[in-house]
N, C-alpha and C. Protein backbone atom coordinates (compact mmCIF):
# COMPACT_ATOMS: atom_id res chain seq x y z
N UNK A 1 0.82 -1.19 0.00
CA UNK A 1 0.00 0.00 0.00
C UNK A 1 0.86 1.25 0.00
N UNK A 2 1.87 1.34 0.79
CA UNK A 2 2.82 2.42 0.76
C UNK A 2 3.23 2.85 -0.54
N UNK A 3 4.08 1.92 -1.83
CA UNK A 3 4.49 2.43 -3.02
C UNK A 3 2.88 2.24 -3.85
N UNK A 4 2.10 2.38 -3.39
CA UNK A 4 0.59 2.59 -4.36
C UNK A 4 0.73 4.74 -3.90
N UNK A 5 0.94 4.60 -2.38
CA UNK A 5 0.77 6.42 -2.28
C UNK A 5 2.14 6.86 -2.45
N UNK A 6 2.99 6.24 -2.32
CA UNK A 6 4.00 7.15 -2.60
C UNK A 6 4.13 7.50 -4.43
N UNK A 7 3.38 6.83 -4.92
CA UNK A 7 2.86 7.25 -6.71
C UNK A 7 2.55 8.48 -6.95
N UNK A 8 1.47 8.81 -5.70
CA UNK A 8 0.64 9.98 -5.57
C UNK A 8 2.13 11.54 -5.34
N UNK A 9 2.96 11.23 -4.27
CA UNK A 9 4.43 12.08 -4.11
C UNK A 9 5.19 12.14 -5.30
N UNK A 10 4.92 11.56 -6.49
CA UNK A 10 6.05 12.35 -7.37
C UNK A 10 5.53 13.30 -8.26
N UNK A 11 6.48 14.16 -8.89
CA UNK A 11 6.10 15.03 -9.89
C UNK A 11 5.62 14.47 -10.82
N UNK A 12 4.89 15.51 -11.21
CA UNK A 12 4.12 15.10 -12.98
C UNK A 12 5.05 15.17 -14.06
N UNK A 13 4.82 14.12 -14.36
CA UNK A 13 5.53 13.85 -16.10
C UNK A 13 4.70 13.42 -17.17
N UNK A 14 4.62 14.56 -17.82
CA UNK A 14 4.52 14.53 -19.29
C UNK A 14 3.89 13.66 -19.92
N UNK A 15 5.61 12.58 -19.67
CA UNK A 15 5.46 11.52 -20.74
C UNK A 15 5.05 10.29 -20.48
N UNK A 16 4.80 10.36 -18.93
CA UNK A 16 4.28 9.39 -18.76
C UNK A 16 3.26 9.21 -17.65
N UNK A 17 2.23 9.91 -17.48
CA UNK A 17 1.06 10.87 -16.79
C UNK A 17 0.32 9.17 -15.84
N UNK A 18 0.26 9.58 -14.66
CA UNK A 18 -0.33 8.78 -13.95
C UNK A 18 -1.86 8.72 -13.55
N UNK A 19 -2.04 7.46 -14.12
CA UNK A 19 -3.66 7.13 -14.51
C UNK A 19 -3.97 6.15 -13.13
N UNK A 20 -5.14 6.44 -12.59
CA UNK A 20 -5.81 5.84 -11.68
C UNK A 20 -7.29 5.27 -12.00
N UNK A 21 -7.12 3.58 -11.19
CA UNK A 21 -8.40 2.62 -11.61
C UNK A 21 -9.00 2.51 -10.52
N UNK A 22 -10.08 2.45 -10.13
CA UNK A 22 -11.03 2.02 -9.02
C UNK A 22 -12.01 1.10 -9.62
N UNK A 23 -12.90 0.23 -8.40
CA UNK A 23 -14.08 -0.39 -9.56
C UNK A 23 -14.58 -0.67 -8.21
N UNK A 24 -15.92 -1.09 -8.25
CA UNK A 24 -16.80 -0.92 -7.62
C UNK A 24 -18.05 -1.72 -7.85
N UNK A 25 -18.51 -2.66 -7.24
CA UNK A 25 -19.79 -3.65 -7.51
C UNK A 25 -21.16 -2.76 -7.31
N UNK A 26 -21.99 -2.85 -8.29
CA UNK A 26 -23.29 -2.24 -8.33
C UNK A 26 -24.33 -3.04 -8.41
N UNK A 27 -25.47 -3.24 -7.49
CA UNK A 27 -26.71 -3.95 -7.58
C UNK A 27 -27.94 -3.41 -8.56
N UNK A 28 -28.06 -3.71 -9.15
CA UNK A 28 -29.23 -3.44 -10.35
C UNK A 28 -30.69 -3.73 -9.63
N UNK A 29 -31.83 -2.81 -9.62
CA UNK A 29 -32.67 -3.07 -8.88
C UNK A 29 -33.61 -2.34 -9.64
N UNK A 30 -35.46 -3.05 -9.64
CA UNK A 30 -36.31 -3.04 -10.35
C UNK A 30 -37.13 -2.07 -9.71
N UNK A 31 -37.90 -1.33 -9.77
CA UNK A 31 -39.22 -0.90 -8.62
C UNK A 31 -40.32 -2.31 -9.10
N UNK A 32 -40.87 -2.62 -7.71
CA UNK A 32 -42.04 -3.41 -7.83
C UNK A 32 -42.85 -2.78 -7.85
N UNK A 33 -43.49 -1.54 -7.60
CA UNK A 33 -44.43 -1.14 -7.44
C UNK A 33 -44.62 0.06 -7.92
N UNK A 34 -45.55 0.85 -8.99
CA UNK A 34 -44.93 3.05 -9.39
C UNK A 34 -44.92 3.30 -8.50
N UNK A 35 -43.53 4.36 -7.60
CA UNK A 35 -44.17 5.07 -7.16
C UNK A 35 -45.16 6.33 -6.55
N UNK A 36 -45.67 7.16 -5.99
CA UNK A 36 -46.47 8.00 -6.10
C UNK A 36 -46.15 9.19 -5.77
N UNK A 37 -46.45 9.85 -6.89
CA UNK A 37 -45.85 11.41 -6.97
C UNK A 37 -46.03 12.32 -5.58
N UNK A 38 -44.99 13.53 -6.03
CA UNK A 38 -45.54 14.04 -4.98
C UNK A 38 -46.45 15.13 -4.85
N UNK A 39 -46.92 15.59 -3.70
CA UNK A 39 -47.80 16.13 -3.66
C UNK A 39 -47.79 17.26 -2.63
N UNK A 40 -48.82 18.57 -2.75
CA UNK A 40 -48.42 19.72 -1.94
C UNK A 40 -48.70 19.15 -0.57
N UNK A 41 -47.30 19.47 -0.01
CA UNK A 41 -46.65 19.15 1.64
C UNK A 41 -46.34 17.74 1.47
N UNK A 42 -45.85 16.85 0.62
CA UNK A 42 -45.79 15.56 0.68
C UNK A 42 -44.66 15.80 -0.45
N UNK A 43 -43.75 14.33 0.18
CA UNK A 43 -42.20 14.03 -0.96
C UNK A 43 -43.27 12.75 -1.92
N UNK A 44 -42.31 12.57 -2.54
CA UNK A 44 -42.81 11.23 -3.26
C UNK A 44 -42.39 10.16 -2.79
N UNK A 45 -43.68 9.52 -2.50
CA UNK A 45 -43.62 8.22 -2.01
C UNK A 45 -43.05 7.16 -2.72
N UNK A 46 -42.60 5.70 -2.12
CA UNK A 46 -41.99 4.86 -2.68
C UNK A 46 -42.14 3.70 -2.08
N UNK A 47 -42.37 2.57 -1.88
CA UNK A 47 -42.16 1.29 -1.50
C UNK A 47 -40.82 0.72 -1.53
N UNK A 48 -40.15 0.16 -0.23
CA UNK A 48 -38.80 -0.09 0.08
C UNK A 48 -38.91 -1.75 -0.78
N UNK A 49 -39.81 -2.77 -1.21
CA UNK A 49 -39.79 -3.46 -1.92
C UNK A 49 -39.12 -3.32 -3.22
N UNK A 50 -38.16 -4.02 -3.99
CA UNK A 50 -37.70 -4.16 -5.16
C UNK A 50 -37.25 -5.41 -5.64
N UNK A 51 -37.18 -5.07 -7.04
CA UNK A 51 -36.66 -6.81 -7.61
C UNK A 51 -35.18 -6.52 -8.10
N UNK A 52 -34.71 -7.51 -7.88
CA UNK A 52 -32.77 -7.79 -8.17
C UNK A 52 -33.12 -8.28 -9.62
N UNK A 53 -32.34 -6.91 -10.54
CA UNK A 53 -32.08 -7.01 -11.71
C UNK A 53 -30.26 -7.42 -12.27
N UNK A 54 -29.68 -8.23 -11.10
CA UNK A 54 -28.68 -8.55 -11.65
C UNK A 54 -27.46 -7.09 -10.50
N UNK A 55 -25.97 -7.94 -10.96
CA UNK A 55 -25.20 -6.43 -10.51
C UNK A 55 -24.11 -6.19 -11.61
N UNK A 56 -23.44 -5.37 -10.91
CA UNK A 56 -22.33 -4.94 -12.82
C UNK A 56 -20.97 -4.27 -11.68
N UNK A 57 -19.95 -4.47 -12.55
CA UNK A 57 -19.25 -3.73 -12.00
C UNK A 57 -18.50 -2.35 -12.32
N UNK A 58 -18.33 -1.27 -11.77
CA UNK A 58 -18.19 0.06 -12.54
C UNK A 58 -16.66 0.27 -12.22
N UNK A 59 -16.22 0.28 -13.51
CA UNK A 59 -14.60 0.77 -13.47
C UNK A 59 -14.52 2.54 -13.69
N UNK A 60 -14.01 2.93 -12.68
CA UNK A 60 -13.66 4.45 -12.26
C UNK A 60 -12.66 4.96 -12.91
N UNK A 61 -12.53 5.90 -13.69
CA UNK A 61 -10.97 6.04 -14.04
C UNK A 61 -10.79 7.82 -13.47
């Protein structure tokens, strides 16, 4: 972990510019139910129910 930040301590070069990857698992999720708009003095409602549409993973650059 140390020579991953000490990457971050050197000068910038040019020619050979330091690129950073992250990635990250994402759950894909359905609404089961519409839910209902909102309304004066009220947020929009929602049902904490959902369906698992699968997950993906997101590469950060």
């Amino acid at each position: 972990m140390e020579e991953i930040l000490e990457l971050y301590t050197l000068p910038y070069d040019h020619d050979y510019p330091l690129v950073c990857f992250d990635e990250r698992s994402k759950q894909l999720i359905a609404e089961v139910r519409t839910p209902m708009p909102a309304t004066t003095g009220q947020v929009e409602r929602y049902d904490f129910e959902y369906q698992r549409e699968g997950g993906e993973f997101v590469h950060d650059v």
